[in-house]
N, C-alpha and C. Protein backbone atom coordinates (compact mmCIF):
# COMPACT_ATOMS: atom_id res chain seq x y z
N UNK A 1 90.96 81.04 91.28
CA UNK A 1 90.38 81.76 92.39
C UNK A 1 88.91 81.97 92.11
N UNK A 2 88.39 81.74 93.39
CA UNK A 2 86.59 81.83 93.40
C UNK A 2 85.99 82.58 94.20
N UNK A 3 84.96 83.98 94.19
CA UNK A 3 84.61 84.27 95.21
C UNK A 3 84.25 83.18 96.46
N UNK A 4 84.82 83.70 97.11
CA UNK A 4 84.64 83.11 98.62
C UNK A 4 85.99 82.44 99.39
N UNK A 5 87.12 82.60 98.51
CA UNK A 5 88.26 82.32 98.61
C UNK A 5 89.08 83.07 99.62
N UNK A 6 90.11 82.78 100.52
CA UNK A 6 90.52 83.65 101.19
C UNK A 6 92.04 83.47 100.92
N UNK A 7 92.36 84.46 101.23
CA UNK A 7 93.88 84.86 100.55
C UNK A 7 94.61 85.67 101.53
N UNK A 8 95.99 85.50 101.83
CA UNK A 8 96.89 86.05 102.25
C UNK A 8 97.79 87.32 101.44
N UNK A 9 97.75 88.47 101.93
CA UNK A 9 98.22 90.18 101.80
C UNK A 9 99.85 89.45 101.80
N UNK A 10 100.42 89.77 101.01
CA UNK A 10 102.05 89.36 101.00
C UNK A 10 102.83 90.17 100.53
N UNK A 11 103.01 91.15 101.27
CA UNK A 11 104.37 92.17 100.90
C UNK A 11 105.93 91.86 100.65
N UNK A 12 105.60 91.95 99.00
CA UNK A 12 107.45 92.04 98.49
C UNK A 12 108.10 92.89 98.27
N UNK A 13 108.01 94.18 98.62
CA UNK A 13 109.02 95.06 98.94
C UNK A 13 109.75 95.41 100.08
N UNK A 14 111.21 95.19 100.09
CA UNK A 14 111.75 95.78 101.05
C UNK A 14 111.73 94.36 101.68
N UNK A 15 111.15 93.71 102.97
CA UNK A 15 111.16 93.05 103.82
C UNK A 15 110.17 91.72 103.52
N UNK A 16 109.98 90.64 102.98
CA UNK A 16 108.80 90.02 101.97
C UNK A 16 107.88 89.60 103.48
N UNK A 17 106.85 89.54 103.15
CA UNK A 17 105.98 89.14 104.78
C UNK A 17 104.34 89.34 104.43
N UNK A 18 103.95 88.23 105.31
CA UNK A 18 102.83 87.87 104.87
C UNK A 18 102.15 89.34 106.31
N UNK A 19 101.27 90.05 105.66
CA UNK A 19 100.73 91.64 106.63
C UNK A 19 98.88 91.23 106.43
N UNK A 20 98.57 90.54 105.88
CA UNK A 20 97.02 90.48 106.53
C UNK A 20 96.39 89.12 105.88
N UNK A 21 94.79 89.50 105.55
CA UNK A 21 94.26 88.77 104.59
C UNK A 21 93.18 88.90 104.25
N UNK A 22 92.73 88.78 102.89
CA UNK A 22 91.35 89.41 101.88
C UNK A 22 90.48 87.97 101.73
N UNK A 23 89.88 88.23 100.66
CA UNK A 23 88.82 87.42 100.18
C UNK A 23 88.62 87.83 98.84
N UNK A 24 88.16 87.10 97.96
CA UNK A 24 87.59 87.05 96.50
C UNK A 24 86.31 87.25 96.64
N UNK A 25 86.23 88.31 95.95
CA UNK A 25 84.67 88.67 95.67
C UNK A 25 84.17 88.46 94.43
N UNK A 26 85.11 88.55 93.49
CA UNK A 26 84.55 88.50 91.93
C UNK A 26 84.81 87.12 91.33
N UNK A 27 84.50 86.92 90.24
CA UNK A 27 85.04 86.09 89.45
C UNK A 27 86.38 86.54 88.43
N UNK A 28 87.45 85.89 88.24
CA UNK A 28 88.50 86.60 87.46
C UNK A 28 88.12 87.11 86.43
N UNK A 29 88.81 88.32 85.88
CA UNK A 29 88.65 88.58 84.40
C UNK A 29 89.64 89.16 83.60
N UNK A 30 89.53 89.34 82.42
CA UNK A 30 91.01 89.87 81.95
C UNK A 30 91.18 91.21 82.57
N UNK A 31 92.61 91.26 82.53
CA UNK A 31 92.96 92.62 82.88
C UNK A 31 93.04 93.79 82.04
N UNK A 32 91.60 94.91 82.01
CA UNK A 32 92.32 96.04 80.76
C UNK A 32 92.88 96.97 80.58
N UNK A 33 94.03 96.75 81.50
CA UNK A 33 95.52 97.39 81.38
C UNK A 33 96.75 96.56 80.35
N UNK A 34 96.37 95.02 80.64
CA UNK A 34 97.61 94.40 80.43
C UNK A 34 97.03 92.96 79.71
N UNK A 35 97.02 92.71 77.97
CA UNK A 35 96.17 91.70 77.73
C UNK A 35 96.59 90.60 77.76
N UNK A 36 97.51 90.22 78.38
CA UNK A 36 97.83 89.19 78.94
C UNK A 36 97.37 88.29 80.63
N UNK A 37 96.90 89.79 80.44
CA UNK A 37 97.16 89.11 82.54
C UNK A 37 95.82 89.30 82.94
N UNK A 38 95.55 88.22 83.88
CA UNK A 38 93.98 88.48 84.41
C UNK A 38 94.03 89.00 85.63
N UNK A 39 92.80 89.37 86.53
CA UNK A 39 92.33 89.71 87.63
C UNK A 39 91.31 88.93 88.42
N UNK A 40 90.96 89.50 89.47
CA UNK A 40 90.42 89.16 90.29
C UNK A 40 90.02 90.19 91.47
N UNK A 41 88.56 90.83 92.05
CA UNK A 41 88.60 91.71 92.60
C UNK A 41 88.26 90.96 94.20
N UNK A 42 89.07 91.69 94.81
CA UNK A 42 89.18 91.25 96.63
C UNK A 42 88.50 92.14 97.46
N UNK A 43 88.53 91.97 98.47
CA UNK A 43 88.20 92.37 99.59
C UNK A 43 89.03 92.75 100.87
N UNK A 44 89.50 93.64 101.53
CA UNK A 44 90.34 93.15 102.80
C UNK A 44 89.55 92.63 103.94
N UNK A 45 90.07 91.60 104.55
CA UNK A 45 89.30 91.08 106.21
C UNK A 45 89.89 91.63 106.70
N UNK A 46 91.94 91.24 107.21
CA UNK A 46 91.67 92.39 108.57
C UNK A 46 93.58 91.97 108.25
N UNK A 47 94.53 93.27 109.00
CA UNK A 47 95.50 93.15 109.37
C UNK A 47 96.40 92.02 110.38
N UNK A 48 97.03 91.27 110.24
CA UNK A 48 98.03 90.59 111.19
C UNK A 48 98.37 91.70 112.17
N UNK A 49 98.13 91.03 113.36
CA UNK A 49 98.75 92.21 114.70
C UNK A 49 99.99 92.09 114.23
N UNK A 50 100.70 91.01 113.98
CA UNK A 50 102.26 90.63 113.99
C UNK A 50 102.25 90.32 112.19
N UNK A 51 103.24 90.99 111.84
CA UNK A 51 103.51 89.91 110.42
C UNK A 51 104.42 89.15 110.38
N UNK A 52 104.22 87.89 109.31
CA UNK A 52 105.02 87.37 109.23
C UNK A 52 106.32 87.19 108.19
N UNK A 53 106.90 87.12 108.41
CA UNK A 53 107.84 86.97 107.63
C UNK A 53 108.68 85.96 106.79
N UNK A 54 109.31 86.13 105.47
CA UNK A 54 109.58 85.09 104.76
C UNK A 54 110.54 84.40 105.36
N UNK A 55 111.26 84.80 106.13
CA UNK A 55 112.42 84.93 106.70
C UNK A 55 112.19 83.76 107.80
N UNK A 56 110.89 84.49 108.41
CA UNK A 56 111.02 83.05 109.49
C UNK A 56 110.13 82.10 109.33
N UNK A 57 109.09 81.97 108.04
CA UNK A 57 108.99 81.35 107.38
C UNK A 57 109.90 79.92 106.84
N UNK A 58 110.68 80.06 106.14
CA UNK A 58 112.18 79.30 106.01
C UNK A 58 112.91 78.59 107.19
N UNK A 59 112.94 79.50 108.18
CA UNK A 59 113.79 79.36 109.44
C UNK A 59 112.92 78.07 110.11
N UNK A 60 111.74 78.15 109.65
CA UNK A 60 111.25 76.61 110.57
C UNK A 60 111.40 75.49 109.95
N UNK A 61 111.87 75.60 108.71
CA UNK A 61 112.67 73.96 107.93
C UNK A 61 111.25 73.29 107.80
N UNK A 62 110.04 73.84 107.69
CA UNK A 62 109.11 73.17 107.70
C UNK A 62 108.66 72.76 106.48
N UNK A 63 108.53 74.13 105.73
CA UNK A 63 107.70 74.08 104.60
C UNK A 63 108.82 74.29 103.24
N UNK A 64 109.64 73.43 103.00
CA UNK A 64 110.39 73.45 101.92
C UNK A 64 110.35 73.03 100.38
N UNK A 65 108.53 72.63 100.82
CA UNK A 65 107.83 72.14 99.36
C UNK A 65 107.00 73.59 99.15
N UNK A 66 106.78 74.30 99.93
CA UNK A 66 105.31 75.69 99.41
C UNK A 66 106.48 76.44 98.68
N UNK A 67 105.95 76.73 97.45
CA UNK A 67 106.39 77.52 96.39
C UNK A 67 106.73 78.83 97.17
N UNK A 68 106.32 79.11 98.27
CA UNK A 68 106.35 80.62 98.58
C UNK A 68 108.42 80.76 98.97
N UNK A 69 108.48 79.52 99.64
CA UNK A 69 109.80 79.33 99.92
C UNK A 69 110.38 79.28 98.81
N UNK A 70 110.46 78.26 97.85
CA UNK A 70 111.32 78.10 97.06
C UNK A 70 111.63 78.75 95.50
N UNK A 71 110.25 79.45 95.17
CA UNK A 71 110.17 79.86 94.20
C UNK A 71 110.02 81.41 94.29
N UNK A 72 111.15 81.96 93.62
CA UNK A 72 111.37 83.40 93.90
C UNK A 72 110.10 84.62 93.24
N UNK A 73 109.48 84.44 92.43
CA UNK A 73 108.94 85.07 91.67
C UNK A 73 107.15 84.77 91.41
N UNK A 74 106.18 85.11 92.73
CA UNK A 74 105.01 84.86 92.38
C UNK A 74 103.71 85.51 92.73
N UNK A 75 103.05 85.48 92.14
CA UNK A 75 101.57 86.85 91.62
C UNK A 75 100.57 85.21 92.75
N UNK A 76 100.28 84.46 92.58
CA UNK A 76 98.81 83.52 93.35
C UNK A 76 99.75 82.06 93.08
N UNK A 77 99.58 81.09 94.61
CA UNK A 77 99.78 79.70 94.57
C UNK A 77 98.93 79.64 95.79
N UNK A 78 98.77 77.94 95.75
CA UNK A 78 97.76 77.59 96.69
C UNK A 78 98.99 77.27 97.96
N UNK A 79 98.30 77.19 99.12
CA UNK A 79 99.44 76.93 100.35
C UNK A 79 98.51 75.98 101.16
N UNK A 80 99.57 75.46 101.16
CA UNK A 80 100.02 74.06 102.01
C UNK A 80 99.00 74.00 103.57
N UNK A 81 97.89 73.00 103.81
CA UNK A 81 97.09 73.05 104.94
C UNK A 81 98.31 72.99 105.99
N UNK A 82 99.31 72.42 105.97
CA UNK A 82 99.84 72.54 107.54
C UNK A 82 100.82 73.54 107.69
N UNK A 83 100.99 74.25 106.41
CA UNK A 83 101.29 75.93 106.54
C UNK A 83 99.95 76.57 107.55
N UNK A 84 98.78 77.01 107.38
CA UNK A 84 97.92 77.28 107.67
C UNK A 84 97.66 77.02 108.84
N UNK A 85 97.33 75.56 109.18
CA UNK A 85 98.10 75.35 110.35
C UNK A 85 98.89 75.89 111.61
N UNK A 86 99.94 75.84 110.66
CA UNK A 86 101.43 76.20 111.75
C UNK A 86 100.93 77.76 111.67
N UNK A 87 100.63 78.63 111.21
CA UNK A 87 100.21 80.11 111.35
C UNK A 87 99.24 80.07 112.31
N UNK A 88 98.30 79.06 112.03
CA UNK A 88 97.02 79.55 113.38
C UNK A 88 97.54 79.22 114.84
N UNK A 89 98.61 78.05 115.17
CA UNK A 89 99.16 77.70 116.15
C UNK A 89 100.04 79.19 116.52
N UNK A 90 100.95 79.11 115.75
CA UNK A 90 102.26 79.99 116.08
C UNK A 90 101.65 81.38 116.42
N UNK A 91 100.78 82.12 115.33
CA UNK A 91 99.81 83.12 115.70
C UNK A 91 99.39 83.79 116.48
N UNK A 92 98.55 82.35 117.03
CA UNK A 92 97.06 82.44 117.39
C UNK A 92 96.62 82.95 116.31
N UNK A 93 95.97 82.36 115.30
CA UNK A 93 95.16 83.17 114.38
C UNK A 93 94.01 82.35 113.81
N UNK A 94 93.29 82.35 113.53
CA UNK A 94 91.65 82.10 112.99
C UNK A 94 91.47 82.24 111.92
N UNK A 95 92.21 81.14 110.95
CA UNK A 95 92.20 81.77 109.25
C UNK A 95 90.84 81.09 108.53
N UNK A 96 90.12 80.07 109.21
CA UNK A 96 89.03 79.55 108.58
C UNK A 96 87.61 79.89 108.71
């Protein structure tokens, strides 16, 4: 991750769903809470009127290669341009 990066808000508690999206402002650095794990400081742009969900995410049989589907357990992966895509269509949304 690089400042100027934009990133999707993805809530995993309770209901998993993608609820807005930020930006990278910093460059990563270690984390000094946890010396294993790094950071990265963000920004918020703006809330989803609608969120989306993992749920119907899946349900469009589309994207069965993006890690977000298949892989249960994740902190940052890159996503798929015709994910991005299918969000600005299905949306209406303006992610670029």
């Amino acid at each position: 991750m690089k400042p100027g990066d934009r990133m999707f808000i993805y809530h995993s508690g309770g209901e998993t769903k993608i609820t807005g999206l930020a930006e990278v402002v910093g460059h990563p650095e270690p984390d000094p809470k946890i010396a294993k794990s790094w950071m990265v400081r963000i920004k918020f742009v703006e809330k989803l009127d609608e969120p989306v969900t993992l749920r119907e995410i899946k349900e469009t049989g589309k994207f069965e290669d993006f890690r977000l589907v298949y892989q249960g357990r994740l902190s940052t992966m890159d996503v798929p341009e015709k994910f991005i895509q299918w969000l600005e269509k299905a949306k209406k949304l303006t992610l670029k």
